[in-house]
PDB file of N, CA and C in Angstrom:
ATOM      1  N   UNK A   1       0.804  -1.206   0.000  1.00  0.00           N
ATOM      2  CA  UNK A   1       0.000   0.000   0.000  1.00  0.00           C
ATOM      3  C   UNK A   1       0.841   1.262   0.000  1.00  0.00           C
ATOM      4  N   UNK A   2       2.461   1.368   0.603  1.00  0.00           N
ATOM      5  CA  UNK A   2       2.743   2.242   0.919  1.00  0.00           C
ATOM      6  C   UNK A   2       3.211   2.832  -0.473  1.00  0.00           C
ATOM      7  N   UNK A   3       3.815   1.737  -1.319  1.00  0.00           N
ATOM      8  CA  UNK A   3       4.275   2.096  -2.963  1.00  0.00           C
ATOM      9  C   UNK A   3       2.554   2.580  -3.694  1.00  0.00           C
ATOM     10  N   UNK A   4       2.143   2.292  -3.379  1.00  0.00           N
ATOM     11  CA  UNK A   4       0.819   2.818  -4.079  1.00  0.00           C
ATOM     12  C   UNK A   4       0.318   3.957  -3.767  1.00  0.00           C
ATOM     13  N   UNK A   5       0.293   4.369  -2.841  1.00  0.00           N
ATOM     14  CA  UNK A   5       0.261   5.795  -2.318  1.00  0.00           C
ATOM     15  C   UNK A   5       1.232   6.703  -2.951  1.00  0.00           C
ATOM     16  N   UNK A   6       2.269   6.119  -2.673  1.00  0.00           N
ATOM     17  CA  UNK A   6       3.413   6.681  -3.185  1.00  0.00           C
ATOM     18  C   UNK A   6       3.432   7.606  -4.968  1.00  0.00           C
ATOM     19  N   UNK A   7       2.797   5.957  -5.595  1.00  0.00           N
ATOM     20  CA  UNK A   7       2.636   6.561  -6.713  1.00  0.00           C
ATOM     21  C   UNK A   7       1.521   7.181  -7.320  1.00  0.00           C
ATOM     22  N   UNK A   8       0.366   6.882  -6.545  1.00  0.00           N
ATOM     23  CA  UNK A   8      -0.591   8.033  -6.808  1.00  0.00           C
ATOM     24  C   UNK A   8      -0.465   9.371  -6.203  1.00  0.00           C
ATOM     25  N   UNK A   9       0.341   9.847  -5.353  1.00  0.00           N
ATOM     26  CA  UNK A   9       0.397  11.336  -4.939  1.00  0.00           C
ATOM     27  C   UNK A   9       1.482  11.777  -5.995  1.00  0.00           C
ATOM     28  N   UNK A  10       2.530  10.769  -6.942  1.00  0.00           N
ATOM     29  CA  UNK A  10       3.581  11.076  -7.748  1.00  0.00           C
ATOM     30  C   UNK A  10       2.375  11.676  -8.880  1.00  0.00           C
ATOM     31  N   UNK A  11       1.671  10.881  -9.429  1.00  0.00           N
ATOM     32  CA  UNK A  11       0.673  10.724 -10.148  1.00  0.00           C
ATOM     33  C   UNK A  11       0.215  12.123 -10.464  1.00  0.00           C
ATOM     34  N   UNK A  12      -0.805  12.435  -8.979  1.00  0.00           N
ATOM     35  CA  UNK A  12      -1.498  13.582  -9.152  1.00  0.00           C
ATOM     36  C   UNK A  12      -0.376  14.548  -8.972  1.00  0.00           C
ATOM     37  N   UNK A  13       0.771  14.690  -8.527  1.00  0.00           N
ATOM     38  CA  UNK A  13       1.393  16.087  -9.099  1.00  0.00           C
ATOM     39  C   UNK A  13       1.789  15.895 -10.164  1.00  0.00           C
ATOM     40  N   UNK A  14       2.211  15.305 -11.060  1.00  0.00           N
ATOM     41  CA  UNK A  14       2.265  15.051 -12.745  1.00  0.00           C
ATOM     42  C   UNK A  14       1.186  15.871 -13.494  1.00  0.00           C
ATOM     43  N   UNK A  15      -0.622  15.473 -13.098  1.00  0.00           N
ATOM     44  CA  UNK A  15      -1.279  15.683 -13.165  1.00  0.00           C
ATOM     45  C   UNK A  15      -1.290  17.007 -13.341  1.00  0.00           C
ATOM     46  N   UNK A  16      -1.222  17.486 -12.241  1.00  0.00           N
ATOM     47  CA  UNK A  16      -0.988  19.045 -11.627  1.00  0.00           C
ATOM     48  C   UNK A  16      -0.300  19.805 -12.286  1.00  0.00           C
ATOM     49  N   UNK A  17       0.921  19.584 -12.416  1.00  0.00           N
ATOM     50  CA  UNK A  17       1.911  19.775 -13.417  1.00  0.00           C
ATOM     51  C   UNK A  17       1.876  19.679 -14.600  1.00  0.00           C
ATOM     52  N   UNK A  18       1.380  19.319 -14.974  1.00  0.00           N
ATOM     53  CA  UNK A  18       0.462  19.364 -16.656  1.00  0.00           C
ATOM     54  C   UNK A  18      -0.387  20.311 -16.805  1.00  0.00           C
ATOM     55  N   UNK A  19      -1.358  20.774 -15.722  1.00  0.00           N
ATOM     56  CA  UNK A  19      -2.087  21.686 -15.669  1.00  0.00           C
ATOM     57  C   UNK A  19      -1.437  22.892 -16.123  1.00  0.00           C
ATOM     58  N   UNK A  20      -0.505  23.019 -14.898  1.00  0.00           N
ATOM     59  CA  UNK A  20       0.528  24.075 -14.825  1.00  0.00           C
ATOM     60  C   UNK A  20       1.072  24.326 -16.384  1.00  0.00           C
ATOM     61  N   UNK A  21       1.297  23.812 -16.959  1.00  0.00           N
ATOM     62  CA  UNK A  21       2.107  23.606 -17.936  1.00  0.00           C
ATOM     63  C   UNK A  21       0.802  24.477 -19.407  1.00  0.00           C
ATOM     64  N   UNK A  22       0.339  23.591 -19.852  1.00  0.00           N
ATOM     65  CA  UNK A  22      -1.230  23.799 -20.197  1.00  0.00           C
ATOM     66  C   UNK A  22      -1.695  25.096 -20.245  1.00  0.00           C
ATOM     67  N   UNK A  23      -1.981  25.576 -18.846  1.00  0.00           N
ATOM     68  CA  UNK A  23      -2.022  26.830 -18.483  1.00  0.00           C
ATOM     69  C   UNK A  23      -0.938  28.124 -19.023  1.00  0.00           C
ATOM     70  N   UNK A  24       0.192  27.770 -19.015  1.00  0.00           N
ATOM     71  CA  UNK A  24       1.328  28.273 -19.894  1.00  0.00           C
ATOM     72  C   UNK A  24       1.495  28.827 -21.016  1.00  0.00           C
ATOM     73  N   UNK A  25       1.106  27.070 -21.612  1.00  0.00           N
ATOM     74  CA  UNK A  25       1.351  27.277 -22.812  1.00  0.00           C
ATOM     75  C   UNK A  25      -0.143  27.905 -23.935  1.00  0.00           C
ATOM     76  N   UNK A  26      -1.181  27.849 -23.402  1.00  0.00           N
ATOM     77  CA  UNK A  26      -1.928  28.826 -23.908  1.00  0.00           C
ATOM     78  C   UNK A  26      -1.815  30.377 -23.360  1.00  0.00           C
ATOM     79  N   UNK A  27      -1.485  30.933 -22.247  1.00  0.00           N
ATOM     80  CA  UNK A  27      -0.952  32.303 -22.637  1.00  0.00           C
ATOM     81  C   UNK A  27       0.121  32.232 -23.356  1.00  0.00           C
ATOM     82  N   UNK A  28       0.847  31.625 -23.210  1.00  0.00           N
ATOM     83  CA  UNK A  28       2.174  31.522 -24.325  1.00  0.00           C
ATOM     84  C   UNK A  28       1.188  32.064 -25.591  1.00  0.00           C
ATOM     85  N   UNK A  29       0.480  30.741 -26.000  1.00  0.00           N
ATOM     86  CA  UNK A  29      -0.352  31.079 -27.528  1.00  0.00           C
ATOM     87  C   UNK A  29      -1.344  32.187 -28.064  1.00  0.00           C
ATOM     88  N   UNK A  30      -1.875  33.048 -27.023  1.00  0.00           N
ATOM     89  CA  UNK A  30      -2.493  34.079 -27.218  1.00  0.00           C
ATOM     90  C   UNK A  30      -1.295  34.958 -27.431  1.00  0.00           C
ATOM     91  N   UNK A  31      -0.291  35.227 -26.003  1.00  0.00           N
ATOM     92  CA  UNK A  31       0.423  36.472 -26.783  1.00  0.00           C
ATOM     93  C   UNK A  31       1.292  36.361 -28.485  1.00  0.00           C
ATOM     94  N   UNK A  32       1.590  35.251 -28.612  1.00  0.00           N
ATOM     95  CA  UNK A  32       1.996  34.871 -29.934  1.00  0.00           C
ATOM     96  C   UNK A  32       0.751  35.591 -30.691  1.00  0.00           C
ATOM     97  N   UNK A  33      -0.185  35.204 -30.821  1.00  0.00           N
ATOM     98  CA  UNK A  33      -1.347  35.793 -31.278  1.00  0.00           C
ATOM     99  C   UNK A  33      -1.379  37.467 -31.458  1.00  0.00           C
ATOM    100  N   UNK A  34      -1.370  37.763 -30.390  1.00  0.00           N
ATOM    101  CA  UNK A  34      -1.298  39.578 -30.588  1.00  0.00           C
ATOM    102  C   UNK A  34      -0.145  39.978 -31.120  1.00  0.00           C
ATOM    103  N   UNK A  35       0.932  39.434 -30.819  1.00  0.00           N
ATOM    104  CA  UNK A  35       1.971  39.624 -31.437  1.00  0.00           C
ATOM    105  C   UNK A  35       2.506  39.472 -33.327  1.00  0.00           C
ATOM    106  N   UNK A  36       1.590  38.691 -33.211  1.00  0.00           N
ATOM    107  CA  UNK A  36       1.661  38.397 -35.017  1.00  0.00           C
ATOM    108  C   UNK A  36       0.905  39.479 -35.437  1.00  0.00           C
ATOM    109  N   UNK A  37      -0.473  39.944 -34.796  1.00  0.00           N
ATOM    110  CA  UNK A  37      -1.258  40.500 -35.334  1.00  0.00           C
ATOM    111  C   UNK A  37      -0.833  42.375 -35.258  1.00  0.00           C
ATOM    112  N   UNK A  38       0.110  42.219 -34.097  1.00  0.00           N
ATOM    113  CA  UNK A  38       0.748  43.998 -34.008  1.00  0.00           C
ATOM    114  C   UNK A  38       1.741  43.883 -35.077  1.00  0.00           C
ATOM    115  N   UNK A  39       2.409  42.680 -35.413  1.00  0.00           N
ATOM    116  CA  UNK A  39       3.738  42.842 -36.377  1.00  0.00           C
ATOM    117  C   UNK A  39       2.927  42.983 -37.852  1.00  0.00           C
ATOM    118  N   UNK A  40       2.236  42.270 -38.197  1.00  0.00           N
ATOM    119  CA  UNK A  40       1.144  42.266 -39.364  1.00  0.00           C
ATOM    120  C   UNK A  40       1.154  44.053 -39.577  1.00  0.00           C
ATOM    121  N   UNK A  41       0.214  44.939 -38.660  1.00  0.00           N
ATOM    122  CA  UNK A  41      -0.111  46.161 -38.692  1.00  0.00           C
ATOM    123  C   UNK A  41       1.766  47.069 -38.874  1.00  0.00           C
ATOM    124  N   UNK A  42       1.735  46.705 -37.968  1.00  0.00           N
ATOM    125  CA  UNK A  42       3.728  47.190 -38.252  1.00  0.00           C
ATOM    126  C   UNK A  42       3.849  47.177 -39.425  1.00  0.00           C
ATOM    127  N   UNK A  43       3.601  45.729 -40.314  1.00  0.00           N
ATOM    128  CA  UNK A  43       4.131  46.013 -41.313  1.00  0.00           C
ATOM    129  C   UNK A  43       3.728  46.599 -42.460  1.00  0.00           C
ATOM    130  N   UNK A  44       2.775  46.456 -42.714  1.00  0.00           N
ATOM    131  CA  UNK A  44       1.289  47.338 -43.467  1.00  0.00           C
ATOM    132  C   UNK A  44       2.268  49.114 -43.007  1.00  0.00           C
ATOM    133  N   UNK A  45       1.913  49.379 -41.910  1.00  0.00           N
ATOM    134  CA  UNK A  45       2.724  51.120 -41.651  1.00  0.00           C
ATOM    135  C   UNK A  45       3.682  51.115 -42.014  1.00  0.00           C
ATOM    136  N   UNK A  46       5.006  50.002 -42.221  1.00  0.00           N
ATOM    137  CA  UNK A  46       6.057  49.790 -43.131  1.00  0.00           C
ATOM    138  C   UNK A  46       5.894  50.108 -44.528  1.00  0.00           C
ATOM    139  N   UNK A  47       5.304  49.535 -45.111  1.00  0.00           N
ATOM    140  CA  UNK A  47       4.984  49.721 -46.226  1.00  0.00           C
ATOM    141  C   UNK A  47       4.558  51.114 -46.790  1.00  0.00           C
ATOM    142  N   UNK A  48       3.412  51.608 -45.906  1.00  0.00           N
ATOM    143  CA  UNK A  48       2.747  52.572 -46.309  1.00  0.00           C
ATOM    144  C   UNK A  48       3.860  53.844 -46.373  1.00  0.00           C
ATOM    145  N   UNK A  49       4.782  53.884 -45.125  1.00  0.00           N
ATOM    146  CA  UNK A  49       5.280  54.878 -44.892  1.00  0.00           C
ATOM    147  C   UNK A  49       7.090  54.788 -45.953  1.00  0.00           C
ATOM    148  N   UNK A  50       6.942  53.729 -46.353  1.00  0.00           N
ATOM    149  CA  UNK A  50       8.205  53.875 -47.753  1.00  0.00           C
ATOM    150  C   UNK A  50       7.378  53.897 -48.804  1.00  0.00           C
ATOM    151  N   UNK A  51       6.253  53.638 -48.765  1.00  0.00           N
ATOM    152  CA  UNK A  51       5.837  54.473 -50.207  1.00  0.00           C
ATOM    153  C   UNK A  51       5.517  55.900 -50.275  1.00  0.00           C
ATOM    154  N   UNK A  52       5.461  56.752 -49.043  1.00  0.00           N
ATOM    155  CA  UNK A  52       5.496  58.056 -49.205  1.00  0.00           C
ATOM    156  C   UNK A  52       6.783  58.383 -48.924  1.00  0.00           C
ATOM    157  N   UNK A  53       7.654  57.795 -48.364  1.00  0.00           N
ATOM    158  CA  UNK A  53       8.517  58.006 -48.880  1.00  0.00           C
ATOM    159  C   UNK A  53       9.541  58.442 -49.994  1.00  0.00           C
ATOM    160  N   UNK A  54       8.734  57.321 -50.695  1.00  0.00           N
ATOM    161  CA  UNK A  54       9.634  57.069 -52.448  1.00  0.00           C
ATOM    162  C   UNK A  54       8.217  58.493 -53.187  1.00  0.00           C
ATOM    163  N   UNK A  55       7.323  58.991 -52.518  1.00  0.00           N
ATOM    164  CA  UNK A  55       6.815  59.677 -53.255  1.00  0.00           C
ATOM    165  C   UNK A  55       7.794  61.185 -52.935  1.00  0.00           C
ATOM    166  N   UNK A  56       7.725  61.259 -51.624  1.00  0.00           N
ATOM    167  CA  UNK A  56       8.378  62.210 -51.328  1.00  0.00           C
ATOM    168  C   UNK A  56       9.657  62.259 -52.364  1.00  0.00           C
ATOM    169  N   UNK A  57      10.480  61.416 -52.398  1.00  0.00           N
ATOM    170  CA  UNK A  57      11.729  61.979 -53.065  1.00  0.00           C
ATOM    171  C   UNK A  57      11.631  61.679 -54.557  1.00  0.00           C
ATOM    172  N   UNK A  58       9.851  61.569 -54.960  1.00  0.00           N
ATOM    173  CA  UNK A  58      10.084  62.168 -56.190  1.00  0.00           C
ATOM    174  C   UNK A  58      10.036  63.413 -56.980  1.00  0.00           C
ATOM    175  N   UNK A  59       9.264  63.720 -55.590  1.00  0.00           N
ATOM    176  CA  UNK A  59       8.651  65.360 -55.561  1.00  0.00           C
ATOM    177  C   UNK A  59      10.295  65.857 -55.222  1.00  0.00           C
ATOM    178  N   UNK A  60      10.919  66.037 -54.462  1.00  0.00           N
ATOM    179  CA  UNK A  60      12.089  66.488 -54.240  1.00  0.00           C
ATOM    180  C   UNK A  60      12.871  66.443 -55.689  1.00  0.00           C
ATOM    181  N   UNK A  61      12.922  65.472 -56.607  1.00  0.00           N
ATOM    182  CA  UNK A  61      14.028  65.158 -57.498  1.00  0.00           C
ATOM    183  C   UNK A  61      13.663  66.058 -58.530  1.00  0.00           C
ATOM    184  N   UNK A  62      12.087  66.419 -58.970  1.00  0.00           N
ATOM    185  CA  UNK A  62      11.471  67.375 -59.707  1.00  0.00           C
ATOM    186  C   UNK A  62      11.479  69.084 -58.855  1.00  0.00           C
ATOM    187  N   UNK A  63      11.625  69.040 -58.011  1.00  0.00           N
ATOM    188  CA  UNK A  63      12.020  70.140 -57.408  1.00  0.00           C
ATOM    189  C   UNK A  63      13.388  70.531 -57.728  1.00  0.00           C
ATOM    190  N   UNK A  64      14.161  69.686 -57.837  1.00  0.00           N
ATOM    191  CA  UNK A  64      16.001  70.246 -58.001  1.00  0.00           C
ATOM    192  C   UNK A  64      15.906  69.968 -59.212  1.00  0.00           C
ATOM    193  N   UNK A  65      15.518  69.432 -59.891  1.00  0.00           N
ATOM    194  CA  UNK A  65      15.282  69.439 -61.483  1.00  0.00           C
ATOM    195  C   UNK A  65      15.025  70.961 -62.142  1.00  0.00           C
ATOM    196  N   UNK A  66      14.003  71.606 -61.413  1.00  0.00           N
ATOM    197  CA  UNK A  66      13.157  72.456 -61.258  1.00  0.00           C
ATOM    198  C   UNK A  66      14.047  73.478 -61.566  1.00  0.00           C
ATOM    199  N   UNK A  67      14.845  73.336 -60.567  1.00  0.00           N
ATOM    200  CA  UNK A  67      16.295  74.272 -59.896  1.00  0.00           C
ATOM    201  C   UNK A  67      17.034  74.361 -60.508  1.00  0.00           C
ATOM    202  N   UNK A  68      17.615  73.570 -61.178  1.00  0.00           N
ATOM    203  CA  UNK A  68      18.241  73.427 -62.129  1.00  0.00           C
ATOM    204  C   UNK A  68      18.181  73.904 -63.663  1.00  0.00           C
ATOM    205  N   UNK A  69      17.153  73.716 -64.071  1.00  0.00           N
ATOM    206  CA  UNK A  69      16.698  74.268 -64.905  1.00  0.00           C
ATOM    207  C   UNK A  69      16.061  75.817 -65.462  1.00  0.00           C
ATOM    208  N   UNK A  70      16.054  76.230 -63.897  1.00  0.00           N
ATOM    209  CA  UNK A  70      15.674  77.525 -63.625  1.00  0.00           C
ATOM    210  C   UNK A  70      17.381  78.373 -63.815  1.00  0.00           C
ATOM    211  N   UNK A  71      18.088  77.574 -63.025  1.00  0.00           N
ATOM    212  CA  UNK A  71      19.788  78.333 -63.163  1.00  0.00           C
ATOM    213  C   UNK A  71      19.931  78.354 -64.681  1.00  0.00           C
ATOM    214  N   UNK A  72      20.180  77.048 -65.690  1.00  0.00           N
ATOM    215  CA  UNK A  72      20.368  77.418 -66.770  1.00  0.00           C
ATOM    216  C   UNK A  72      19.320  78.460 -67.642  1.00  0.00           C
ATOM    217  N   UNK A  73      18.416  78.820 -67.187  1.00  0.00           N
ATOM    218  CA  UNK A  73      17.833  79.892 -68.274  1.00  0.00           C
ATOM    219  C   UNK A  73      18.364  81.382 -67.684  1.00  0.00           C
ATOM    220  N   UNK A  74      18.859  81.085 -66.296  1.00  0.00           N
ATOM    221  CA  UNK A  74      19.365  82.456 -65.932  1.00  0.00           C
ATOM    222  C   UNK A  74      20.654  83.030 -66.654  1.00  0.00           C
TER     223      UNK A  74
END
């Protein structure tokens, strides 16, 4: 009896410990979750903000173009 006890109190903290674990690893899996979904948006504002970018320095390149062209008629 005494090995049997033994291994059912081993048992139920295994048990327990699985819980524990379980418990873990689904907050683990939600913040993964928000986290994909803030990097997703990150990257979308990545995007968005090098394409005004590349607009910006096209407007700039026609501006010194601009400039340029203004010196030679002077």
């Amino acid at each position: 009896m005494k090995n049997e006890d033994k291994i059912i109190e081993l048992l139920a903290e295994m048990v327990h410990n699985q819980d524990i674990t379980n418990q873990k690893l689904d907050n683990l899996e939600k913040r993964v979750g928000k986290t994909e979904k803030e990097l997703a948006k990150t990257n979308a504002q990545l995007a968005e903000h090098s394409r005004a970018i590349l607009k910006l320095a096209d407007k700039l390149e026609l501006v010194v173009d601009h400039e340029k062209r203004t010196s030679l008629l002077e």
